[in-house]
C-alpha atoms as a PDB file:
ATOM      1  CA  UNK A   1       0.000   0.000   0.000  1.00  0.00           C
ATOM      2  CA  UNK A   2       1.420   2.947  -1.446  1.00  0.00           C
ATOM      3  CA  UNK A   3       1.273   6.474   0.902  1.00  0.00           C
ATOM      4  CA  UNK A   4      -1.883   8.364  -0.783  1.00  0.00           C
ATOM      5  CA  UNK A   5      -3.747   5.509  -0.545  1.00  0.00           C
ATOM      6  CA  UNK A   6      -2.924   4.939   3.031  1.00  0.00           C
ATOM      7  CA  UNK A   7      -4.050   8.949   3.515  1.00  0.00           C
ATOM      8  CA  UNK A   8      -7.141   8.244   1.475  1.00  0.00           C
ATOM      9  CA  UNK A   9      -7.729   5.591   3.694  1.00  0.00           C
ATOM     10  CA  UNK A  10      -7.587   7.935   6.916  1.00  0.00           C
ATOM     11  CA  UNK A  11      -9.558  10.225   5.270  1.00  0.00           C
ATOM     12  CA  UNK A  12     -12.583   8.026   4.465  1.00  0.00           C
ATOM     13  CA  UNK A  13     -12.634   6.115   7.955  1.00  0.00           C
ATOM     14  CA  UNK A  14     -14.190   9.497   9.624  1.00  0.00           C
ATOM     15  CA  UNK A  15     -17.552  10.101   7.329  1.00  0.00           C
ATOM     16  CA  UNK A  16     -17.612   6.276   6.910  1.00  0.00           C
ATOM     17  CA  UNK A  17     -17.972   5.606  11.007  1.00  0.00           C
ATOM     18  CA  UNK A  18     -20.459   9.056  10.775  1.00  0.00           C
ATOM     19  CA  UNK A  19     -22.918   7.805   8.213  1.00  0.00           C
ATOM     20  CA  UNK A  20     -22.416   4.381   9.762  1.00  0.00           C
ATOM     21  CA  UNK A  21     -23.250   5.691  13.382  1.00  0.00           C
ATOM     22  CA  UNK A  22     -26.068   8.082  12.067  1.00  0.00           C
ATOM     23  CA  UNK A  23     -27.336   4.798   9.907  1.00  0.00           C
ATOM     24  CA  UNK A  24     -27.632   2.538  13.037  1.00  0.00           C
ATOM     25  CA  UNK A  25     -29.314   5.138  15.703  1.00  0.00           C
ATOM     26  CA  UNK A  26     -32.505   5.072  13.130  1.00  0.00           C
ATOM     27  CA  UNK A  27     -32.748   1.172  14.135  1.00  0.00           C
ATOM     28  CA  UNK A  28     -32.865   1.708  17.832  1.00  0.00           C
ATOM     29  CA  UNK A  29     -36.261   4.576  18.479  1.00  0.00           C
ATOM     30  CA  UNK A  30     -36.289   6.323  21.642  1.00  0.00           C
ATOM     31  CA  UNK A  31     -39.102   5.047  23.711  1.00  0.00           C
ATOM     32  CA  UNK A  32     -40.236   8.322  24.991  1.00  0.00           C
ATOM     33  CA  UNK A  33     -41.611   9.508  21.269  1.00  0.00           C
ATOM     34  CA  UNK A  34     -43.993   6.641  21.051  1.00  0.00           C
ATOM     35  CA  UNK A  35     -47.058   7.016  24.159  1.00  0.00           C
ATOM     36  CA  UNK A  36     -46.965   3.791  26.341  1.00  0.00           C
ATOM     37  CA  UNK A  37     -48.675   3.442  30.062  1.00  0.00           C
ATOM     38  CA  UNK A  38     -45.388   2.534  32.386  1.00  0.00           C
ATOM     39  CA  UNK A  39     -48.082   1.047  35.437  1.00  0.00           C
ATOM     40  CA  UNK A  40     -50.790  -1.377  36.088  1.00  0.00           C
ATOM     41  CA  UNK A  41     -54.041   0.940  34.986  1.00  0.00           C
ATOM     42  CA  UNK A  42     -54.902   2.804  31.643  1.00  0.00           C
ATOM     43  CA  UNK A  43     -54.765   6.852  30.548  1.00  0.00           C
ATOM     44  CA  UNK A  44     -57.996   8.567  28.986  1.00  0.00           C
ATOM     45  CA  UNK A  45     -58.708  12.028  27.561  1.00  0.00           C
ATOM     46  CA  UNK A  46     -62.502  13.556  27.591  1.00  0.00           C
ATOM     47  CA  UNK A  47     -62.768  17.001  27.347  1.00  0.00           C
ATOM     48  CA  UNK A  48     -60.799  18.765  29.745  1.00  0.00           C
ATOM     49  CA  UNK A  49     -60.540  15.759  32.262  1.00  0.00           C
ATOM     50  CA  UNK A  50     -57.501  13.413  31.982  1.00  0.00           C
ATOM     51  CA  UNK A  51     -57.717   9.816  33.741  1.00  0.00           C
ATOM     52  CA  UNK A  52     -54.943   8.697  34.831  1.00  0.00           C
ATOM     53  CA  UNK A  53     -53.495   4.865  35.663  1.00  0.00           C
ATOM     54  CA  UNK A  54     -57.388   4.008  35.949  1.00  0.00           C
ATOM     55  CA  UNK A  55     -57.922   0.337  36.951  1.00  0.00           C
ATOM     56  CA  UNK A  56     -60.496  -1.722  39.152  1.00  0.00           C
ATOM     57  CA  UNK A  57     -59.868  -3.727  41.702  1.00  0.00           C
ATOM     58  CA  UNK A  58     -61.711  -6.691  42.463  1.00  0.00           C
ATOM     59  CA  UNK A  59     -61.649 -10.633  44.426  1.00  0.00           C
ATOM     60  CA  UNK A  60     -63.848 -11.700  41.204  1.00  0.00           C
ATOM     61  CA  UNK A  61     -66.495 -11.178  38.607  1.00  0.00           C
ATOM     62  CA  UNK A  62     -69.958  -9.680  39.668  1.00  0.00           C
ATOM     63  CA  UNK A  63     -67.996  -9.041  43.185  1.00  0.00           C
ATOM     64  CA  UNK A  64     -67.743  -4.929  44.304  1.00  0.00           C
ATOM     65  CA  UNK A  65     -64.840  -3.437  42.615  1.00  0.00           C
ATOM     66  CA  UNK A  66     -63.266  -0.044  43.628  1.00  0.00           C
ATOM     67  CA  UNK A  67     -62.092   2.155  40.975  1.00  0.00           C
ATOM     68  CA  UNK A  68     -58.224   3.437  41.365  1.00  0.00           C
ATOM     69  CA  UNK A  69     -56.281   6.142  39.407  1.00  0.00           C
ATOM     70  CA  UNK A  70     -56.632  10.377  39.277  1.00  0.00           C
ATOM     71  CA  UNK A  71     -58.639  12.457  37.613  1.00  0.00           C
ATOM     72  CA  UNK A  72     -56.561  15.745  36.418  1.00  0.00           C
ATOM     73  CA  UNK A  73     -59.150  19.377  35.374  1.00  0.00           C
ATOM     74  CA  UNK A  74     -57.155  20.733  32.705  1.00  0.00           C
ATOM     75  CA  UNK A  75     -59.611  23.394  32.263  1.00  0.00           C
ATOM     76  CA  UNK A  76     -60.995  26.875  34.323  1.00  0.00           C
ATOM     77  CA  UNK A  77     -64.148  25.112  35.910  1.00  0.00           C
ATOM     78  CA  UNK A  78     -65.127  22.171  37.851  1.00  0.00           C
ATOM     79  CA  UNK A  79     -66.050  19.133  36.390  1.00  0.00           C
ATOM     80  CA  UNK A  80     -67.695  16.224  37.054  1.00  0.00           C
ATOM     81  CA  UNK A  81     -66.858  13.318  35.642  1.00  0.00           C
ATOM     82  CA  UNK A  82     -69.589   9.878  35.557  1.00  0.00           C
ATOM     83  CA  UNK A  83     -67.896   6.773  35.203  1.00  0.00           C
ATOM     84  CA  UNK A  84     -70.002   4.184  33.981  1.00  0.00           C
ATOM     85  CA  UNK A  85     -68.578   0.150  34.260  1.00  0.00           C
ATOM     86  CA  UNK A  86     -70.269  -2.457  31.856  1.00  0.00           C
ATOM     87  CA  UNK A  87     -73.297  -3.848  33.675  1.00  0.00           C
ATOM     88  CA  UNK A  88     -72.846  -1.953  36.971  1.00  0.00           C
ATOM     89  CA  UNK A  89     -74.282   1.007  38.715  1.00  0.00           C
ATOM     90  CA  UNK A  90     -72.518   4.614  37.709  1.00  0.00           C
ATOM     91  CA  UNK A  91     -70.662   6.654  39.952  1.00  0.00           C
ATOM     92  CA  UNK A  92     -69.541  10.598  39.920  1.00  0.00           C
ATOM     93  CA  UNK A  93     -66.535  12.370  40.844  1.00  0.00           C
ATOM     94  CA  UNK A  94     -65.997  16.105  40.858  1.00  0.00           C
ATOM     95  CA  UNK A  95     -62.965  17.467  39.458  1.00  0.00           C
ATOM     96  CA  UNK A  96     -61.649  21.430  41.183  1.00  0.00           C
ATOM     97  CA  UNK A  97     -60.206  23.311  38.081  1.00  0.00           C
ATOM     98  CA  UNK A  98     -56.673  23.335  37.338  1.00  0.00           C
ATOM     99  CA  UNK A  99     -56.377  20.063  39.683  1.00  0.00           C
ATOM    100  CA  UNK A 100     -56.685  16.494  40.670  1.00  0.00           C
ATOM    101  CA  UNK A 101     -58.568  14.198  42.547  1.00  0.00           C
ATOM    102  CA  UNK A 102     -57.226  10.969  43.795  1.00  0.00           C
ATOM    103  CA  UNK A 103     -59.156   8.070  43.736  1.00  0.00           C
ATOM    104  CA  UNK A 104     -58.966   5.340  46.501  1.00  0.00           C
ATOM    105  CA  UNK A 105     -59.975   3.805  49.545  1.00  0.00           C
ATOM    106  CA  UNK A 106     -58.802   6.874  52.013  1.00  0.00           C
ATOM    107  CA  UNK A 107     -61.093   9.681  51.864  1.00  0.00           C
ATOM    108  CA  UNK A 108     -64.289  11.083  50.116  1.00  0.00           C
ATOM    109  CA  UNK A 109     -63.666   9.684  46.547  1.00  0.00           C
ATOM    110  CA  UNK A 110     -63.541   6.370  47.134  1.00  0.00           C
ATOM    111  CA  UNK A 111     -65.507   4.948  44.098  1.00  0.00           C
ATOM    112  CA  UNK A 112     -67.230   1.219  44.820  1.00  0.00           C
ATOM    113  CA  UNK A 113     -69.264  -0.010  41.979  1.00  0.00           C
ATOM    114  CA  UNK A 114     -71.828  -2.837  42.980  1.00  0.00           C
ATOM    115  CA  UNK A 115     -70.696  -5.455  40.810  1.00  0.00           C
ATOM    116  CA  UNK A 116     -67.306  -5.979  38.401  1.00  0.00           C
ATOM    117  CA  UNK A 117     -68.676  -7.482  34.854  1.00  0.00           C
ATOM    118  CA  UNK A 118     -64.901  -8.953  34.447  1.00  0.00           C
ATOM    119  CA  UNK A 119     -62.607 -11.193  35.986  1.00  0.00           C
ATOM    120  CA  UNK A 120     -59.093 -10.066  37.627  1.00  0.00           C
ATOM    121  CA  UNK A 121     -56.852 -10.568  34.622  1.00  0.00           C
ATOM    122  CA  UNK A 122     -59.729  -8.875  32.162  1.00  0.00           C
ATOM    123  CA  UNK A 123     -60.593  -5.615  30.737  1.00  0.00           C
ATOM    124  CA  UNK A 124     -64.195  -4.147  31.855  1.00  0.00           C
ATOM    125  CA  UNK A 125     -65.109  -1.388  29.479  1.00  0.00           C
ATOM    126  CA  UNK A 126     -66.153   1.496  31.022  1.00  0.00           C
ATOM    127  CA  UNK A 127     -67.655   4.954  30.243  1.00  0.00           C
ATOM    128  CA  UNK A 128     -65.804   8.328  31.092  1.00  0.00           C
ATOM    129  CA  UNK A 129     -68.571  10.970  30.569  1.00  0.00           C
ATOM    130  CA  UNK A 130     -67.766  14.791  31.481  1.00  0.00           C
ATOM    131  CA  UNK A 131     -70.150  16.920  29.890  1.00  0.00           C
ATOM    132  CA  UNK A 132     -71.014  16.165  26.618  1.00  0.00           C
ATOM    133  CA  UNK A 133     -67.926  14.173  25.904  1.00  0.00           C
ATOM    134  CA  UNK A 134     -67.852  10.101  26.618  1.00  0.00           C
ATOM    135  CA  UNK A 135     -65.087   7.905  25.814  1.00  0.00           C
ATOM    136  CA  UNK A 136     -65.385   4.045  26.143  1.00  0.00           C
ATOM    137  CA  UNK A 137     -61.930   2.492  27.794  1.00  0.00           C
ATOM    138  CA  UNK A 138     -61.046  -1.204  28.461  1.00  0.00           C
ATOM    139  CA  UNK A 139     -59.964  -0.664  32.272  1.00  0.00           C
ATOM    140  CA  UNK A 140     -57.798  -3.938  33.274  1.00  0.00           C
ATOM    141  CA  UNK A 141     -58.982  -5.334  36.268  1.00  0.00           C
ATOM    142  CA  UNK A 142     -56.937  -6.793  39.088  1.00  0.00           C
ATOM    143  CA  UNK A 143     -57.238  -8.356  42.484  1.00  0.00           C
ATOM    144  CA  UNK A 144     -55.273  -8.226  45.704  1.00  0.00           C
ATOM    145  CA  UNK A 145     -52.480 -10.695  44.397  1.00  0.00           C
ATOM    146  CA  UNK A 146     -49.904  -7.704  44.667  1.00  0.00           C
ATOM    147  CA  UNK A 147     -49.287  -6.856  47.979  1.00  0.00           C
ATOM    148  CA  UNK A 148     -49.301  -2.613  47.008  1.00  0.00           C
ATOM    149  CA  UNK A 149     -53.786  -3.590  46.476  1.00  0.00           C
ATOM    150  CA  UNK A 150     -54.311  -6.490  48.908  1.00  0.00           C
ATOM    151  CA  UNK A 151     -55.993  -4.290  51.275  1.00  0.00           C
ATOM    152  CA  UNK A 152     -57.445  -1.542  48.656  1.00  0.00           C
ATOM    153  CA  UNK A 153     -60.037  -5.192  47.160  1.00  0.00           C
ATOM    154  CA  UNK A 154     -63.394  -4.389  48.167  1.00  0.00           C
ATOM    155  CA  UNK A 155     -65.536  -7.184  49.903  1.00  0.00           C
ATOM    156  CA  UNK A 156     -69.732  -7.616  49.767  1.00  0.00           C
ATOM    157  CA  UNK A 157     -69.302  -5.962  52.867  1.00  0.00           C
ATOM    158  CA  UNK A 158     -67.522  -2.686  52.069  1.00  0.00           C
ATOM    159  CA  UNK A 159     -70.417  -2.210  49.400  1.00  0.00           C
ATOM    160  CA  UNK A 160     -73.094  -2.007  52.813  1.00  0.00           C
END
């Protein structure tokens, strides 16, 4: 190998490994770009109102099951927001503007619907009404297997 072609050589290696590095980063997308849900419960959008990580909990089907997750007001008045499970009773929750309200167990917005329409390991569709906007979601359902909802699984007695 004669000296210019070594020099050629040197000079090609840099926008060969460039184009090669820009080349292989379009095989490998960042995860962030592409919407995912990184927990146990499901995301939903109507109107202004944003539910977040929404799932029931529940020992089996047609037992009580207790709605978990948040519901975040996006916009400059209350809302209230009907949720609506497949085959049970409906239940409300108001929203404060420019907040969120936590759903669970502890304190005033503890949401128990009569009867779950699906299994632990299912989906139960459920309405999300505010206004005049619904969406339909498949909310997984789960039971107390994990030890973070063991004591959040409503019984017949909870329901009263």
């Amino acid at each position: 190998m004669n000296r210019s072609t070594a020099r050629m050589s040197k000079l090609l290696a840099v926008p060969v490994a460039l184009a090669s590095a820009a080349a292989l980063s379009a095989c490998s997308p960042t995860q962030t770009n592409k919407p995912y849900q990184p927990s146990d419960g499901i995301d939903v959008v109507v109107g202004d109102v944003k539910g977040i990580n929404l799932l029931v909990l529940s020992s089996g089907k047609g037992d009580p099951g207790r709605l978990l997750g948040s519901f975040y007001n996006a916009g400059s008045d209350a809302a209230t927001v009907t949720v609506a499970p497949e085959g049970a009773s409906s239940a409300t929750v108001s929203v404060d503007p420019s907040s969120t309200t936590q759903l669970g167990a502890e304190g005033p917005d503890d949401v128990v619907f009569d009867t779950t329409g699906a299994a632990p390991g299912a989906v139960l569709p459920v309405k999300v009404t505010v206004g005049d906007a619904t969406e339909t979601v498949s909310v997984p359902v789960l039971d107390g297997t994990l030890p973070e909802y063991a004591t959040l699984v409503p019984t017949a007695s909870a329901e009263g």
